[in-house]
Protein backbone atom coordinates (compact mmCIF):
# COMPACT_ATOMS: atom_id res chain seq x y z
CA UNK A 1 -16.79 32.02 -11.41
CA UNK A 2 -13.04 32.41 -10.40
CA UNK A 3 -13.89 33.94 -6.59
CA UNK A 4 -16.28 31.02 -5.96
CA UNK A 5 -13.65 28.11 -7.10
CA UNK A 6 -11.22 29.85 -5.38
CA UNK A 7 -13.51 29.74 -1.78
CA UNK A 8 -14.49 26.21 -3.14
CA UNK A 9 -10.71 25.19 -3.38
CA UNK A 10 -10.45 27.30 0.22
CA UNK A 11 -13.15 25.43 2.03
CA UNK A 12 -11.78 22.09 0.43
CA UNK A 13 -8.54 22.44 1.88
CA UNK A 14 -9.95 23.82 5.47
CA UNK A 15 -11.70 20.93 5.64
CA UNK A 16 -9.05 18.17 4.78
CA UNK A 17 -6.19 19.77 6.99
CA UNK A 18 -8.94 19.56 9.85
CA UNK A 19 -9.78 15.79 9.12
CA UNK A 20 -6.05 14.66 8.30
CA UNK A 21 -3.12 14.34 10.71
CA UNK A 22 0.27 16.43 9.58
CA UNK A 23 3.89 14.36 9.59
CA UNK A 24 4.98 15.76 12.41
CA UNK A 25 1.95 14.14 14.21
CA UNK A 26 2.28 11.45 12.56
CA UNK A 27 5.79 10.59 12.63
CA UNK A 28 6.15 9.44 16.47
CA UNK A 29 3.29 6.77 15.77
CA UNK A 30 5.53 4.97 13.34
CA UNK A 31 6.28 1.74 15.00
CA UNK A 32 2.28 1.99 16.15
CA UNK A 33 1.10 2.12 12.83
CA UNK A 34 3.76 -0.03 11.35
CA UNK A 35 2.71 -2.79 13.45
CA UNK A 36 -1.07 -2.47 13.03
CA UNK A 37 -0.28 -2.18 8.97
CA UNK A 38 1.68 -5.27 9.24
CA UNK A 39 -0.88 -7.34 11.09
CA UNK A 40 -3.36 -6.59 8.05
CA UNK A 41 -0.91 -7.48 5.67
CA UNK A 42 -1.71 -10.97 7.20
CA UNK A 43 -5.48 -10.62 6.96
CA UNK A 44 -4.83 -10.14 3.04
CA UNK A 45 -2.71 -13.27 2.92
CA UNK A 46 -5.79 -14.90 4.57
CA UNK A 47 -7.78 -13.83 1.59
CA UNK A 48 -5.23 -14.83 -1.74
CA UNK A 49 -5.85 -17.75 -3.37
CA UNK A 50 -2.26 -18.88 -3.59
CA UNK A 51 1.21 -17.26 -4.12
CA UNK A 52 0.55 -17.48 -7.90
CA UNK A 53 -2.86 -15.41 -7.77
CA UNK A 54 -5.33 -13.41 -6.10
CA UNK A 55 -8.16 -15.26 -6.86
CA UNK A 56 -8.76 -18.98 -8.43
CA UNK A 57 -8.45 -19.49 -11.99
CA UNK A 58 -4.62 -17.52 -12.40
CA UNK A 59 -3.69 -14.18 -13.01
CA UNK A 60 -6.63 -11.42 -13.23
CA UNK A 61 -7.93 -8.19 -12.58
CA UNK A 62 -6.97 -8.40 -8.95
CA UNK A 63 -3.53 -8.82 -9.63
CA UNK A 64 -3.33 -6.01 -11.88
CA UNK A 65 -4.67 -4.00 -8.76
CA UNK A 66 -2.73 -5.81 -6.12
CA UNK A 67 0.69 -6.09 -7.40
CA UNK A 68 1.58 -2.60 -7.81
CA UNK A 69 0.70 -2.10 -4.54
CA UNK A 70 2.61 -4.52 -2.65
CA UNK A 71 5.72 -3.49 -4.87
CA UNK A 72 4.78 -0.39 -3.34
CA UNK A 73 5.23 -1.80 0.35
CA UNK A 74 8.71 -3.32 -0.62
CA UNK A 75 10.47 0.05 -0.39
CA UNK A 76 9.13 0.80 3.30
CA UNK A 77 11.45 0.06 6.07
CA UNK A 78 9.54 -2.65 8.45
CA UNK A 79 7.10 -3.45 6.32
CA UNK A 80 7.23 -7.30 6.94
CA UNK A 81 5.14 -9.15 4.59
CA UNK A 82 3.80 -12.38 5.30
CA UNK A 83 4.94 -15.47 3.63
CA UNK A 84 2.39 -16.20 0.77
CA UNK A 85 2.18 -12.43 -0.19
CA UNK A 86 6.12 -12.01 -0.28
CA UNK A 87 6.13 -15.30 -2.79
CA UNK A 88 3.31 -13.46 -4.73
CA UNK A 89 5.16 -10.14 -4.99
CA UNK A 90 8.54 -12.13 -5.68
CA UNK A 91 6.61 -14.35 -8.40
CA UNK A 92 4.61 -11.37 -9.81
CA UNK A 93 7.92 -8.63 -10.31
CA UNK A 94 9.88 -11.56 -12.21
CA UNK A 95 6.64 -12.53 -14.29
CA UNK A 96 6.60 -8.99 -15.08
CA UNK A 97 10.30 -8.03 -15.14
CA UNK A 98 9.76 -5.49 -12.71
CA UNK A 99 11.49 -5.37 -9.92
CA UNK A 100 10.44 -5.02 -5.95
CA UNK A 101 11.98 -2.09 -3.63
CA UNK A 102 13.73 -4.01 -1.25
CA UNK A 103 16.68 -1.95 -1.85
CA UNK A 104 15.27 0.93 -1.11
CA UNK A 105 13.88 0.43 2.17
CA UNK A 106 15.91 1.92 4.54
């Protein structure tokens, strides 16, 4: 049982480092990716209800999945986010007391 999870963990590893880019490759695409990240920011903007919410009726589901990750975007350097979803995140971290990662970003 221990050999085969052990080729099992092998293979599984083989086979993400083939279909996943290192940081080193990665790295020089920055302002690339940056910029294409950025751009779907805006599609999601397209798709919230308001700055108060994700969808109509007030806070839900979808803004205990959102928020956490847009506070997440707040501490990346260039990460610009569009008007309506910087209001959300802004609105959201003082409804929660939590706070965004602005400071961070660097």
């Amino acid at each position: 049982m221990f050999v085969s999870t052990c080729l099992s963990y092998r293979s599984s590893r083989e086979t993400y480092a083939k279909n996943h880019k290192t940081y080193d490759e990665m790295l020089p695409k920055t302002d690339e990716l940056l910029a294409s990240f950025n751009e779907s920011l805006k599609e999601l903007e397209d798709m919230m209800d308001s700055d108060e919410s994700v969808s109509p009726g007030g806070i839900g589901y979808d803004d205990i999945e959102l928020f956490p990750r847009v506070r997440g975007y707040t501490m990346v350097k260039g990460v610009v986010l569009p008007p309506k979803l910087k209001a959300y995140a802004e609105k959201m971290s003082e409804r929660c007391d939590i706070p965004l990662f602005y400071y961070c970003a660097s």
